[in-house]
Every structure is written in structure tokens, then in C-alpha cells.
N, C-alpha and C. Protein backbone atom coordinates (compact mmCIF):
# COMPACT_ATOMS: atom_id res chain seq x y z
N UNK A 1 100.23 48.41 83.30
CA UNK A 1 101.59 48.34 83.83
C UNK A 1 101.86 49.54 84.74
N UNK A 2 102.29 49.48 86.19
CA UNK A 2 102.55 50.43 87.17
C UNK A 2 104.49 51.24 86.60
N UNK A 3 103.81 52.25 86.25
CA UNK A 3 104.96 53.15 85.63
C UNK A 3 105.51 53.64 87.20
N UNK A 4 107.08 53.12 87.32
CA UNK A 4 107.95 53.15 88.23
C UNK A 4 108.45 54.96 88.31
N UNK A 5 108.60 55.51 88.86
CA UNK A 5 108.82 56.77 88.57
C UNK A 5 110.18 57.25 89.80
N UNK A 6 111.47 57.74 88.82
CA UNK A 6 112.44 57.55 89.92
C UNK A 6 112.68 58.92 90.66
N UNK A 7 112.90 58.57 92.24
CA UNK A 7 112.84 59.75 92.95
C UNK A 7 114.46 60.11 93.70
N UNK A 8 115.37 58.97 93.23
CA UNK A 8 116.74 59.57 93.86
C UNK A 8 117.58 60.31 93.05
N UNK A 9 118.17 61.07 93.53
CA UNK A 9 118.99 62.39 92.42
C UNK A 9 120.10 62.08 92.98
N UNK A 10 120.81 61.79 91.80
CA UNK A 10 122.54 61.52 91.53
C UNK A 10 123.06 62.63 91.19
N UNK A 11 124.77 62.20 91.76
CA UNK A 11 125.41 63.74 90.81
C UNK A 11 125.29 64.01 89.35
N UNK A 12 124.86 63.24 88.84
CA UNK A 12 125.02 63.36 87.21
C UNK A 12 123.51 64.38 86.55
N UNK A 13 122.65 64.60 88.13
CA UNK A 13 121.71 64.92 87.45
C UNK A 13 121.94 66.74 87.45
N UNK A 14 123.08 67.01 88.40
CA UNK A 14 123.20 68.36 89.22
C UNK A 14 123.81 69.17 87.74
N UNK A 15 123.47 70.57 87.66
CA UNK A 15 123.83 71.33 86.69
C UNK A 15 125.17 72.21 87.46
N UNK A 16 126.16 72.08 87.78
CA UNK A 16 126.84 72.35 88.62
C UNK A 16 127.25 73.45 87.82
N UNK A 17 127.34 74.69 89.40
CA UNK A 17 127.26 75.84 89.49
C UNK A 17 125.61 76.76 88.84
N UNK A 18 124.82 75.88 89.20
CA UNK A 18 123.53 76.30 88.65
C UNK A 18 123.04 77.29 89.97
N UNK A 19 123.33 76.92 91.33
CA UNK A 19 123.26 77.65 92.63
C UNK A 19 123.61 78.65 92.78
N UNK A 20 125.41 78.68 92.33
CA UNK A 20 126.11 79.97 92.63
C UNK A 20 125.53 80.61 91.81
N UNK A 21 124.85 80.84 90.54
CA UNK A 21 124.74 81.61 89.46
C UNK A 21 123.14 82.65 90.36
N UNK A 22 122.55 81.61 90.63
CA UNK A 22 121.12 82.46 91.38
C UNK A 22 120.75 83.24 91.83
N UNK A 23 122.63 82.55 92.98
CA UNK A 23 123.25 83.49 94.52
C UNK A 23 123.93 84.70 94.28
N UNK A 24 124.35 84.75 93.21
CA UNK A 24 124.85 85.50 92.56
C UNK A 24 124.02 87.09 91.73
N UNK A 25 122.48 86.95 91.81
CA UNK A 25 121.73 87.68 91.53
C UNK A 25 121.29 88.66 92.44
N UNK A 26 121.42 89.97 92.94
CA UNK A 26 121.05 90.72 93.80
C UNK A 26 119.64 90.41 94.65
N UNK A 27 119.36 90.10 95.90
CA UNK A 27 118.32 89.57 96.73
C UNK A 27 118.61 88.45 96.96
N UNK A 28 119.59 87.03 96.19
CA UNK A 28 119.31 85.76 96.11
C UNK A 28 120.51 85.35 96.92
N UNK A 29 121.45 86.81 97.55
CA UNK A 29 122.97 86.04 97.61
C UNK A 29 122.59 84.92 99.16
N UNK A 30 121.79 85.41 100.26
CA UNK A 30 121.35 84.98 101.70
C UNK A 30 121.02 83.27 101.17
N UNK A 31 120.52 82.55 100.25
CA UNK A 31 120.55 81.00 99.86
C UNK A 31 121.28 80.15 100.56
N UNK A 32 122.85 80.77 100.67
CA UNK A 32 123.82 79.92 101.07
C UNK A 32 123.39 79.81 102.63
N UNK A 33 122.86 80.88 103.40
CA UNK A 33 122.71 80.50 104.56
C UNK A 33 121.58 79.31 105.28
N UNK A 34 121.10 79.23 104.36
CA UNK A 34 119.70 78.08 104.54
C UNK A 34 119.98 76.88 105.49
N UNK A 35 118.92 77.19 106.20
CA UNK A 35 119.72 76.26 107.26
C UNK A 35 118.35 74.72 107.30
N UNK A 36 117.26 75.12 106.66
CA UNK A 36 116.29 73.56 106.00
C UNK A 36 115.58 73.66 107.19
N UNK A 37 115.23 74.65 107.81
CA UNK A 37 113.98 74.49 109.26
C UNK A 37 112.81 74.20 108.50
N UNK A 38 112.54 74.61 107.72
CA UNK A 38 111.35 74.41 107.31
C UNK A 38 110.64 75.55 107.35
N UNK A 39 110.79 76.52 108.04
CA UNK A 39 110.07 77.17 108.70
C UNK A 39 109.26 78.09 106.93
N UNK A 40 109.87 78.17 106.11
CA UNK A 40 108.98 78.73 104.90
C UNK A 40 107.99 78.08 104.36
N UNK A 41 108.12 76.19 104.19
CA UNK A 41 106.87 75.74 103.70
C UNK A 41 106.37 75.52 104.91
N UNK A 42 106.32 75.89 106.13
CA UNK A 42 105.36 75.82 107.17
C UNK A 42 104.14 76.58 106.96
N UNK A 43 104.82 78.31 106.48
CA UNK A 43 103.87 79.15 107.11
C UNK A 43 103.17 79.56 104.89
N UNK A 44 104.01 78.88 104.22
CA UNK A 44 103.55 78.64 102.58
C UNK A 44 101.68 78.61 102.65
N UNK A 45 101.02 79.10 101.91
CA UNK A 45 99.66 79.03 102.26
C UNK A 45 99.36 77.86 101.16
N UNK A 46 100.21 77.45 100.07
CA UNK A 46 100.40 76.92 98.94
C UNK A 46 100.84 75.53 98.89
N UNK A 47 101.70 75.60 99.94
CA UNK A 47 102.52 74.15 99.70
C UNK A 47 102.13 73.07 99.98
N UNK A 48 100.66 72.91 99.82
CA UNK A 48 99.99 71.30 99.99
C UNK A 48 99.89 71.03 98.59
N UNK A 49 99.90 72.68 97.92
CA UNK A 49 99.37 71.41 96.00
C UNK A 49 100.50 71.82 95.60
N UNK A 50 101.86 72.63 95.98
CA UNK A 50 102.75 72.12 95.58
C UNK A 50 103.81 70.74 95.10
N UNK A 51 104.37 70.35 94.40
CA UNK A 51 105.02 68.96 93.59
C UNK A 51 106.78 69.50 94.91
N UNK A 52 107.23 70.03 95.15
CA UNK A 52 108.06 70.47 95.50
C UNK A 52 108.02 71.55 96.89
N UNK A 53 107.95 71.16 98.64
CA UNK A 53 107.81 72.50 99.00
C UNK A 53 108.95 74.05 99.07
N UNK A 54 108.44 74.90 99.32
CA UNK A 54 109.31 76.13 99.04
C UNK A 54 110.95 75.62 100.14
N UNK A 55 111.25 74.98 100.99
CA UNK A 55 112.34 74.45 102.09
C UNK A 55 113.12 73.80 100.82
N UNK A 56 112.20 72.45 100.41
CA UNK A 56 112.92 70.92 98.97
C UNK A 56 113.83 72.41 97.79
N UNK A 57 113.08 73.47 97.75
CA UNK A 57 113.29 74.25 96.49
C UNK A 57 114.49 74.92 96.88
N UNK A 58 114.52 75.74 97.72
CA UNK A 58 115.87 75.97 97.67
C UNK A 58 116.67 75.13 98.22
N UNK A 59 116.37 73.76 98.92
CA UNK A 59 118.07 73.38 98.61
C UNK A 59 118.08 72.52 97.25
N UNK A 60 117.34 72.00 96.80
CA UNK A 60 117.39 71.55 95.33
C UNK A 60 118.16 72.83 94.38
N UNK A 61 118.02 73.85 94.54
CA UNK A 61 118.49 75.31 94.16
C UNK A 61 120.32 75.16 94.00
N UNK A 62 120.29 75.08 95.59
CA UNK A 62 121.30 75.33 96.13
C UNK A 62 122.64 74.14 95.68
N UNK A 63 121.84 73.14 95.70
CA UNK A 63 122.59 71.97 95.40
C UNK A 63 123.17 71.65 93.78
N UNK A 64 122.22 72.76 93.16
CA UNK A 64 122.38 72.77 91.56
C UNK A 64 121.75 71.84 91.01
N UNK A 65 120.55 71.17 91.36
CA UNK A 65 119.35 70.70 90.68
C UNK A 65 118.44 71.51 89.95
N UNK A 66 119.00 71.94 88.75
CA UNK A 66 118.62 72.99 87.79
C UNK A 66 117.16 72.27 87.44
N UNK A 67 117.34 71.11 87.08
CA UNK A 67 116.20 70.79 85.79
C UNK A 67 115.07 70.31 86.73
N UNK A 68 115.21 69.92 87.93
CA UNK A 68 114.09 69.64 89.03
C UNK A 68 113.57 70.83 89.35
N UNK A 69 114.30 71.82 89.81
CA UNK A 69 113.66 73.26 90.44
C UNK A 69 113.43 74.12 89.01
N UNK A 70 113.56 74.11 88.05
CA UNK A 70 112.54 74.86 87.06
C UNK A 70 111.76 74.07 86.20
N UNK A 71 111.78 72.78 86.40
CA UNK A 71 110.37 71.59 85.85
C UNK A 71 109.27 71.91 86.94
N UNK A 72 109.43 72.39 87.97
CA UNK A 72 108.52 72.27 89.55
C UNK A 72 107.60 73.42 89.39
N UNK A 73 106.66 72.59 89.41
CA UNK A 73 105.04 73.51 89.46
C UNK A 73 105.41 74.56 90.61
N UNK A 74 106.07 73.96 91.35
CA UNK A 74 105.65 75.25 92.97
C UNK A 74 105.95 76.55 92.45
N UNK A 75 107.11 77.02 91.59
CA UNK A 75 107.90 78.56 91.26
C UNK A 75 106.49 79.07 91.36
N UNK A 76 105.61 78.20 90.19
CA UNK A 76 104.66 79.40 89.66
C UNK A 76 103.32 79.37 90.45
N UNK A 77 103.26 78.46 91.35
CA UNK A 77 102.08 78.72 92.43
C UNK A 77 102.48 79.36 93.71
N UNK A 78 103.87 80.23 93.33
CA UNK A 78 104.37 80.92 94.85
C UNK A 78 103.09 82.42 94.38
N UNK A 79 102.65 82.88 95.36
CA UNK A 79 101.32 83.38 95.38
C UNK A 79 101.73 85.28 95.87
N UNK A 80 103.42 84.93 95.66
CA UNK A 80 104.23 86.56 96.62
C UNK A 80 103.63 86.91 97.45
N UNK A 81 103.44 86.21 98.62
CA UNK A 81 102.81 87.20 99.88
C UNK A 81 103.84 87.59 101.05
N UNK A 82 105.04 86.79 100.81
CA UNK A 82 106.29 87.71 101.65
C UNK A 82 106.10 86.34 102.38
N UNK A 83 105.09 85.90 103.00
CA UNK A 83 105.26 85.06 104.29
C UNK A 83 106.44 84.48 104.52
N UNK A 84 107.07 83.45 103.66
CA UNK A 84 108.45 82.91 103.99
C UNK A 84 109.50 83.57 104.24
N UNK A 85 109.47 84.88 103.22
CA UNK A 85 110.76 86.11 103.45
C UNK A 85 110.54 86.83 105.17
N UNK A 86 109.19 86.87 105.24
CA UNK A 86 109.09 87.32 106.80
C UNK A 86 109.48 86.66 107.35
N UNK A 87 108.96 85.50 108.02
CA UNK A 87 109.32 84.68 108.79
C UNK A 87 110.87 83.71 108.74
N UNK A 88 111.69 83.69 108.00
CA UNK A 88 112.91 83.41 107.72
C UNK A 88 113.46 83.75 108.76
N UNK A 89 114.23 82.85 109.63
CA UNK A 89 115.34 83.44 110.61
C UNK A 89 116.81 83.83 110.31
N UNK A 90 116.98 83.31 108.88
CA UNK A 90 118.04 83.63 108.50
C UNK A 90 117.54 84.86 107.31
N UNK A 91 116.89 85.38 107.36
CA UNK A 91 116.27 86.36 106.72
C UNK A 91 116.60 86.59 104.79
N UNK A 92 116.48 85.72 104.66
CA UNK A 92 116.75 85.12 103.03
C UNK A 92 115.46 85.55 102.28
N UNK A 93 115.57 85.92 101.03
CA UNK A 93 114.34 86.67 100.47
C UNK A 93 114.13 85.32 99.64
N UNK A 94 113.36 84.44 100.10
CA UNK A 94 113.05 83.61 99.14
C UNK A 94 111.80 83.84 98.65
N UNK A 95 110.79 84.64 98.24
CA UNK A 95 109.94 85.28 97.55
C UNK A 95 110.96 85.69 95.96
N UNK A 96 111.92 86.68 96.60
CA UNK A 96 112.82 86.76 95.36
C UNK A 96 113.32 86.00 94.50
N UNK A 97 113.94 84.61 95.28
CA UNK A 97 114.71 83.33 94.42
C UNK A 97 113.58 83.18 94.02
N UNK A 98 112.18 82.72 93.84
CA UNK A 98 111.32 82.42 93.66
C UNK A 98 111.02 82.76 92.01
N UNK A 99 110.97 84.41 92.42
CA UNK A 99 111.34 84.94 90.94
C UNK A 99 112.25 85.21 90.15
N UNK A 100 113.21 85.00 90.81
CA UNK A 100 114.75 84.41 89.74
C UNK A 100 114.54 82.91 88.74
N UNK A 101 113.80 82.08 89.86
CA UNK A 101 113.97 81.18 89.36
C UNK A 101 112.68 80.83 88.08
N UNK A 102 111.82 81.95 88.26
CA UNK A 102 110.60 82.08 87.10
C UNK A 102 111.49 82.32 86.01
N UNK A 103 112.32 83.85 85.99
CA UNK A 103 112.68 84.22 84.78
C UNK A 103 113.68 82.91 83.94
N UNK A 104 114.30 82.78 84.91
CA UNK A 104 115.23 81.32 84.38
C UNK A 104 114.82 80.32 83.78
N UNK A 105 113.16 79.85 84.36
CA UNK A 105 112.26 79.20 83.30
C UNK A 105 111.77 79.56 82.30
N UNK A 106 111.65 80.66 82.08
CA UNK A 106 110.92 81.39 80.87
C UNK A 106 111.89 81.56 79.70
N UNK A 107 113.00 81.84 79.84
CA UNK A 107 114.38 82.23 79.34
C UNK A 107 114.77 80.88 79.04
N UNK A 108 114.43 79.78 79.67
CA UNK A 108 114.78 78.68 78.93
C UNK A 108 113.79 77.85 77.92
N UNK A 109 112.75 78.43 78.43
CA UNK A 109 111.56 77.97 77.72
C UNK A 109 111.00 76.24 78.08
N UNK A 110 111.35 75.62 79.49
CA UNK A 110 111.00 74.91 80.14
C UNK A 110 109.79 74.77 81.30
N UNK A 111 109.18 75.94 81.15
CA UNK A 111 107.99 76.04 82.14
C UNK A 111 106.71 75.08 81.71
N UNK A 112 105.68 74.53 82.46
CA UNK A 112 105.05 73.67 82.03
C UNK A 112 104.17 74.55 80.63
N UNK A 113 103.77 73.63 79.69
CA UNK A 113 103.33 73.98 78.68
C UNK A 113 102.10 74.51 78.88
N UNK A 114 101.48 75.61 77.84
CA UNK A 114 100.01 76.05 78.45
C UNK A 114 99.62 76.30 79.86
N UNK A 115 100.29 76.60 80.74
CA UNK A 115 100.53 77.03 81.39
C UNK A 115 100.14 78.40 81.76
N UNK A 116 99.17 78.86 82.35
CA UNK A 116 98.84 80.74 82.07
C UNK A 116 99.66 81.55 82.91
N UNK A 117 100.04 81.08 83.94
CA UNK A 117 101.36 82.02 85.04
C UNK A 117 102.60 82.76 83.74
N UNK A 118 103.30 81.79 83.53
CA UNK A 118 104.36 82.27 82.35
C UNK A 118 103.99 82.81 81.21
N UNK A 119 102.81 82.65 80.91
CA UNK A 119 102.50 83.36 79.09
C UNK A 119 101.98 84.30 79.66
N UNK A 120 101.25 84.91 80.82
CA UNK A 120 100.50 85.74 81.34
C UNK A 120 101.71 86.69 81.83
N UNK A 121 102.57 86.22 82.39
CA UNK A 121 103.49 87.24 82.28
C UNK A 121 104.99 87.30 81.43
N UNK A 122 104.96 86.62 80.52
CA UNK A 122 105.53 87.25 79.02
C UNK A 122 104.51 88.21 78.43
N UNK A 123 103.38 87.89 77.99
CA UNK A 123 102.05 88.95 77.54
C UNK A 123 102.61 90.18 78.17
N UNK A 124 102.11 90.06 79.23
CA UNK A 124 102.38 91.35 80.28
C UNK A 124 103.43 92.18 80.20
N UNK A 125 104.94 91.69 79.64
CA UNK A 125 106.15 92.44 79.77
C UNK A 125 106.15 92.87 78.18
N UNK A 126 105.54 91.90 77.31
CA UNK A 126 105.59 92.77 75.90
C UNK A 126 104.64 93.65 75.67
N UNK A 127 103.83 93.75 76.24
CA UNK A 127 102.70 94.73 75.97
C UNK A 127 103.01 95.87 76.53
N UNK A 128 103.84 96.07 77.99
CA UNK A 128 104.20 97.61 78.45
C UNK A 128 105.31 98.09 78.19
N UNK A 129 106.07 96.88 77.50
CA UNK A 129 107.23 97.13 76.66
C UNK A 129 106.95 98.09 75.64
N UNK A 130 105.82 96.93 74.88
CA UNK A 130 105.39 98.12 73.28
C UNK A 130 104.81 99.16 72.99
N UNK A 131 104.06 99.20 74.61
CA UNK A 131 102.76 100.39 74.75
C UNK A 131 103.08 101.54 75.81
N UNK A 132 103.67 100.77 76.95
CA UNK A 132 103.75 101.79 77.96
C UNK A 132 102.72 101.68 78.80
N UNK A 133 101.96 100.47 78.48
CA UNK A 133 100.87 100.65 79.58
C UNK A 133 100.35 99.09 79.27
N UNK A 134 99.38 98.23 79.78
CA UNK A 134 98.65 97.15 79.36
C UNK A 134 97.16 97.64 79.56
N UNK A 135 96.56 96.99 78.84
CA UNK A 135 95.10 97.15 78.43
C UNK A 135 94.83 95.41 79.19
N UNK A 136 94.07 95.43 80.28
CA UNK A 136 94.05 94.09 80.73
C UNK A 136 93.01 93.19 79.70
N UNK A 137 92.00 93.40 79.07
CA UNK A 137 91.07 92.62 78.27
C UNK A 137 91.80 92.19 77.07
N UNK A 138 92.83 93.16 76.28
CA UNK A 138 93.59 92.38 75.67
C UNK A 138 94.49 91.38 76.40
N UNK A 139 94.94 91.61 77.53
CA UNK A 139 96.21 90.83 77.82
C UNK A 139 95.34 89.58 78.49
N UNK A 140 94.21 89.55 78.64
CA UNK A 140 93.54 88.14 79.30
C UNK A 140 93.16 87.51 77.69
N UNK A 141 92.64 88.07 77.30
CA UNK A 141 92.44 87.76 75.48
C UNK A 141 93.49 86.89 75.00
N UNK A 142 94.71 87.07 74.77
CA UNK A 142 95.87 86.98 74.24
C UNK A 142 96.17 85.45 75.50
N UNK A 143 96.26 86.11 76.29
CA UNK A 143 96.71 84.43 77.50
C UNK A 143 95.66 83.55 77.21
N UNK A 144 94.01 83.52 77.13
CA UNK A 144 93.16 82.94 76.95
C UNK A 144 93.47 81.59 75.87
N UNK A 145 93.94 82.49 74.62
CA UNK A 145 93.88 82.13 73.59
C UNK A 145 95.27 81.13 73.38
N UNK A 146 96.23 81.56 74.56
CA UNK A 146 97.30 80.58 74.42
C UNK A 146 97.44 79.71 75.30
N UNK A 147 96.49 79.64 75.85
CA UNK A 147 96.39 78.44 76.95
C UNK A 147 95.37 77.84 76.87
N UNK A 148 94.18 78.69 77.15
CA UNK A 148 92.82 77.55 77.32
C UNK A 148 91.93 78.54 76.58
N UNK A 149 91.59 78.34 75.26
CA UNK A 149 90.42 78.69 74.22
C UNK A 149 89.17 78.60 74.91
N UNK A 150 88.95 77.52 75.29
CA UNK A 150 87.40 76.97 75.41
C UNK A 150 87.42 77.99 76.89
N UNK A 151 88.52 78.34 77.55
CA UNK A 151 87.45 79.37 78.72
C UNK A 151 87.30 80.33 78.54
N UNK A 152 88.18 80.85 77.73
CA UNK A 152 87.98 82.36 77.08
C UNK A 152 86.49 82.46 76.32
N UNK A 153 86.00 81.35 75.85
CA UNK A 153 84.59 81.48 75.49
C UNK A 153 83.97 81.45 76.42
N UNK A 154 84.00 80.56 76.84
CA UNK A 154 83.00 80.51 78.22
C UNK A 154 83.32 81.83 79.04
N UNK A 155 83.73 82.47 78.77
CA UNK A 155 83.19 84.19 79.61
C UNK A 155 82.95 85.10 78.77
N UNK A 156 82.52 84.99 77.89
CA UNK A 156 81.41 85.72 76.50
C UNK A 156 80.86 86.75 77.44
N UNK A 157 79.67 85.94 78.54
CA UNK A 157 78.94 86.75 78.75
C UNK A 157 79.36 88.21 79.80
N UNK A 158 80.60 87.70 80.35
CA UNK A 158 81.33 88.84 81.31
C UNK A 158 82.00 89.44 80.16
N UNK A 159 82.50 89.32 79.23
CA UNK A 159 83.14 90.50 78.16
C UNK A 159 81.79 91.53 77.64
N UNK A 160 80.55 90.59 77.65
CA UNK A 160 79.32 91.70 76.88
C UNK A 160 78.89 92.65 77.90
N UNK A 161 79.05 92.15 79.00
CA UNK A 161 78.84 92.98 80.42
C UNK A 161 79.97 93.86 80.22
N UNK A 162 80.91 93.59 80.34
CA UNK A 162 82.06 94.96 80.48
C UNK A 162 81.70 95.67 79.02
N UNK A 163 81.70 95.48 78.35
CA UNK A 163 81.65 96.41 76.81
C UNK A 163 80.41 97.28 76.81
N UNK A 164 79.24 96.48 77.45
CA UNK A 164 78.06 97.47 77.87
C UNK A 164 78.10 98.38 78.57
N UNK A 165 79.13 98.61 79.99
CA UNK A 165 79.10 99.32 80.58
C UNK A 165 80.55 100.37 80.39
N UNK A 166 81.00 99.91 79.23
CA UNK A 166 82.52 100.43 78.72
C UNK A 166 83.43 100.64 79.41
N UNK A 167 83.86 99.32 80.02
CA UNK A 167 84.80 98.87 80.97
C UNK A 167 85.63 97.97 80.05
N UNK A 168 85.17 97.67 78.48
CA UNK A 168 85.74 96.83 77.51
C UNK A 168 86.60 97.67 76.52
N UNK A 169 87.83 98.03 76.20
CA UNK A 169 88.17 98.84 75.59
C UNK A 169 88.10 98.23 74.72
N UNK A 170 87.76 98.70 72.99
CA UNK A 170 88.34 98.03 71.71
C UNK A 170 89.50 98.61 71.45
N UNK A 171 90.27 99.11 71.96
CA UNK A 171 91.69 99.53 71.47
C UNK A 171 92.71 99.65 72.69
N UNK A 172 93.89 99.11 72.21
CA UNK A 172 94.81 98.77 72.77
C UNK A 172 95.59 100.38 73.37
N UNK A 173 95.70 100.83 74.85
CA UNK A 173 96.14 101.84 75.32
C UNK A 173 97.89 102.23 75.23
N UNK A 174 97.98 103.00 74.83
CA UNK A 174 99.55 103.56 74.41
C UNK A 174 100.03 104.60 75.24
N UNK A 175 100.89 104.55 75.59
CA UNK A 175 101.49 106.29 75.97
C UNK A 175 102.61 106.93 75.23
N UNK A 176 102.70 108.25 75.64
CA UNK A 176 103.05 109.10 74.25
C UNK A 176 104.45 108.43 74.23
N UNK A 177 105.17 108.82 73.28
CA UNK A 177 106.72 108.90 73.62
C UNK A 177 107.18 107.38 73.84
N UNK A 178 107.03 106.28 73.09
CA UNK A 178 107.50 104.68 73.43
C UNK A 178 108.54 104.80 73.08
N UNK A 179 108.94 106.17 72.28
CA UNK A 179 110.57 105.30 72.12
C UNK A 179 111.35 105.60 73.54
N UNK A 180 110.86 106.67 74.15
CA UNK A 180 112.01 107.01 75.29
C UNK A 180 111.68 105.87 76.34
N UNK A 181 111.13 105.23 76.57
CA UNK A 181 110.55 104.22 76.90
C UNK A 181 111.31 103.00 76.44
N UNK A 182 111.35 102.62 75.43
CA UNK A 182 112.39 101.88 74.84
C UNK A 182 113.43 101.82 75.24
N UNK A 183 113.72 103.59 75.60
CA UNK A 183 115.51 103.55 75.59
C UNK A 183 115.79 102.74 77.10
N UNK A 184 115.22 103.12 77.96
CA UNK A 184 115.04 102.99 79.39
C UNK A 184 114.91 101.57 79.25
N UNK A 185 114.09 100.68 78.84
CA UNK A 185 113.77 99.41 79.01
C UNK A 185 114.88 99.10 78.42
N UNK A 186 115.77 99.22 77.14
CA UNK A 186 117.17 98.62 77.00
C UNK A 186 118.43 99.04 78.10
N UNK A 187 118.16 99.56 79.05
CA UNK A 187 119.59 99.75 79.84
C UNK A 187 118.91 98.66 80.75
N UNK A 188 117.91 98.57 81.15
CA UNK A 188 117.54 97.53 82.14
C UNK A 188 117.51 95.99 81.45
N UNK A 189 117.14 95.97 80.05
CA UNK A 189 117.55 95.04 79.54
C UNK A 189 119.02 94.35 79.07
N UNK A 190 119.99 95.12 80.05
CA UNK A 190 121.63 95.12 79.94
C UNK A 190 121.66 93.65 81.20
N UNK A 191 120.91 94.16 82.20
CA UNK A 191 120.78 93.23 83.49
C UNK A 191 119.98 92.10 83.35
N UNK A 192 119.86 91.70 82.18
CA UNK A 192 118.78 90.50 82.09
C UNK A 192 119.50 88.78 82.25
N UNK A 193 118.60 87.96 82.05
CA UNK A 193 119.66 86.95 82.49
C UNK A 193 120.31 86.50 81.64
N UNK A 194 120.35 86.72 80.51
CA UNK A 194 120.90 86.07 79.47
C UNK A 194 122.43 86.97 79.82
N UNK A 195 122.42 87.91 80.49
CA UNK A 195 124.20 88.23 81.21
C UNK A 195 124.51 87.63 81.97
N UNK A 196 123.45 86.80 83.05
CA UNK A 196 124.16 86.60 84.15
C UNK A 196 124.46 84.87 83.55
N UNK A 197 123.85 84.18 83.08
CA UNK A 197 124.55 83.03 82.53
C UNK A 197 124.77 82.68 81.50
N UNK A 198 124.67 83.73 80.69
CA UNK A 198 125.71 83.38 79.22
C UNK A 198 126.45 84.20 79.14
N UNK A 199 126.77 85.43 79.91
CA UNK A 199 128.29 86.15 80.05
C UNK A 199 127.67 87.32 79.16
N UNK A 200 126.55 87.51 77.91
CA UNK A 200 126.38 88.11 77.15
C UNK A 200 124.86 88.30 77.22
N UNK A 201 124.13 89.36 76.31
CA UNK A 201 123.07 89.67 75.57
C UNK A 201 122.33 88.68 75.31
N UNK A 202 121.54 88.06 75.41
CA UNK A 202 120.45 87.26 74.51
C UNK A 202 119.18 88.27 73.63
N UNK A 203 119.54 88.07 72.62
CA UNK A 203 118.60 88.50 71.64
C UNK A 203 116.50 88.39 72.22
N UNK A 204 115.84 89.16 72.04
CA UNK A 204 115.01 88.80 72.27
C UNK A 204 114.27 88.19 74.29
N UNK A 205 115.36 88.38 74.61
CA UNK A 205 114.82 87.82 76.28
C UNK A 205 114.97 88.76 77.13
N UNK A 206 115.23 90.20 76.51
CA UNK A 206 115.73 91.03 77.47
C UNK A 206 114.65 91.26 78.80
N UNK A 207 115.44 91.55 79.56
CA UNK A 207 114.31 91.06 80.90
C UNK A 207 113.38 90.16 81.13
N UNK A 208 113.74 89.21 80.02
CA UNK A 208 112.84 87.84 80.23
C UNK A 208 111.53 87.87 80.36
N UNK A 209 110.80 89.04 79.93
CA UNK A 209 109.35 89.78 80.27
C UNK A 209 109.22 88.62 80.98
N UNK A 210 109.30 88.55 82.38
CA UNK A 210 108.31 87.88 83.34
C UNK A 210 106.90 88.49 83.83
N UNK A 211 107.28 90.06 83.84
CA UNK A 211 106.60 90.70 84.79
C UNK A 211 106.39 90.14 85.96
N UNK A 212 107.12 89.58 86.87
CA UNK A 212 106.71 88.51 88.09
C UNK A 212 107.45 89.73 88.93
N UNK A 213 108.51 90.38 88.91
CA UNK A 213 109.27 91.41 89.89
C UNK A 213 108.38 92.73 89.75
């Protein structure tokens, strides 16, 4: 049976005021000026295996098609190379919305499943959160293991290579002093998104460890 798959978006599907909230994030306010040239998924090095190109994304954004623009593979195959923010004539940082619109997935916990972009950088924001630093063999370890097991084996033989030449740490790197570290990461965790659209604190999401900014 040919599974019909529907492609027109009604108002009922729009999360209204999901746009202003974005625009509303320091770097993201220039959105409103979008004028749909195209000219960002032109010069996108990405946007052929994109589901969505970077032009469809922000006005899907803009329009308050919440659950289309953070279901959309493209956020996390934007590759940050500036190109679209350069070339923009209306000079809109859409590299930035890009990563607004990561943390917003992560924070909702809607990003595609197993997925290594988003767990790779949650990993990433709790580990220099807790340490002050990341140890990359743990933090590929740890993503490996929550996404794809079977490849994390299959590079056995590049972990025995690094450990031979002690490029493999067995212990996880710290720096002195995490609590002052702490303190610092909670004033920045004041600005996280769980203020900008729930008015308040969210427990646990502070800065949404993307590590993507």
C-alpha cells in the first residue's frame, strides 16, 4: 500500500508566536527581514541532503511552524561555515537561528532519535560543565555508546593505536576549582531557554548543553 504522506500546512498546524520567541533571542532579531531570495540555500554546501532547505527553514521559522522546523534533519546538518550569514543581503545571522533552533530541539527533547549531532553535544556541555575541560575519547565513548554501539567497536583498532602511543587517556581531565566554574556557568544558565519560553528556570536544561554556540 503507497503511504500518502501530507505536504500542505494549515493554520492549525502553526505554534503561534513560536517566530517571535526566536526573534526575540539576541542574533535572531534580523528573521523578520527575510526577504526568501534564496540566496542562503544557494551558496548551503549541505542543502541537497537536506529534508528542508536553510531559505523553507526560516520562513517555516518565521511563520511559527514549530514542529516542522525542529522535526527537520537540516538544523543539525548546518555544518557553521558562515556562508549564508555572509552572503545574506539582508544580513541576518542565520548560522545563529540555526543554533537557536538546535537548543530548542534539545530542550524539547524532539531531535531525531540516536542521532549523534544532539547527544554529542549534550555530552559535550555536561562534561565541561562537570570538569572544566572534555577529554575527547571519553566524550566519543559516551556518544558511541548512545547512538551506534556496533561503530564504536568497529574502531577498536584506532583506540589501541592511540593508547599505544598515549594519545588515549584512561582518566577523565578536570581543572582545579569546578566549583567557581559552576558559579559562572549558573549566571549564564539564568539566559537559557527555558527563560525565554517558559518565562522561568527549567530545572536541569540550563544552557541546554548544546555546545553548538
Amino acid at each position: 500500500m503507497i503511504q500518502i504522506q501530507r505536504t500542505i500546512r494549515y493554520e492549525s498546524d502553526r505554534t503561534i508566536g513560536f517566530g517571535r520567541e526566536i526573534m526575540s533571542v539576541p542574533g535572531c532579531e534580523q528573521l523578520e527581514t527575510c526577504i526568501q531570495c534564496g540566496t542562503c540555500s544557494g551558496v548551503c554546501p549541505l542543502s541537497i541532503f537536506m529534508d528542508h532547505t536553510p531559505r523553507q527553514v526560516m520562513e517555516l521559522t518565521r511563520s511559527d511552524f514549530k514542529k516542522d522546523v525542529l522535526q527537520s534533519v537540516t538544523i543539525w546538518l548546518c555544518a557553521s561555515c558562515y556562508a549564508c550569514t555572509v552572503e545574506c543581503p539582508k544580513q541576518i545571522r542565520i548560522t545563529d537561528i540555526m543554533y537557536e533552533l538546535k537548543q530548542r530541539a534539545i530542550h524539547e527533547g524532539i531531535y531525531p532519535k540516536r542521532f549523534p549531532i544532539p547527544v554529542l553535544a549534550q555530552e559535550f556541555y555536561k562534561m565541561s560543565h562537570k570538569h572544566g575541560r572534555v577529554t575527547e575519547n571519553f566524550l566519543a565513548t559516551i556518544m558511541f555508546l548512545k547512538t551506534n554501539v556496533f561503530a564504536a567497536v568497529g574502531m577498536w583498532r584506532l583506540g589501541l593505536n592511540l593508547l599505544v602511543r598515549g594519545r588515549f587517556p584512561l582518566k577523565i581531565e578536570s581543572i582545579k576549582h569546578t566549583d567557581e566554574l559552576g558559579r559562572m556557568m549558573a549566571v549564564v544558565d539564568k539566559l537559557n531557554i527555558g527563560t525565554l519560553s517558559d518565562g522561568h528556570k527549567t530545572p536541569g536544561h540550563g544552557g541546554s548543553g548544546t555546545g553548538a554556540h
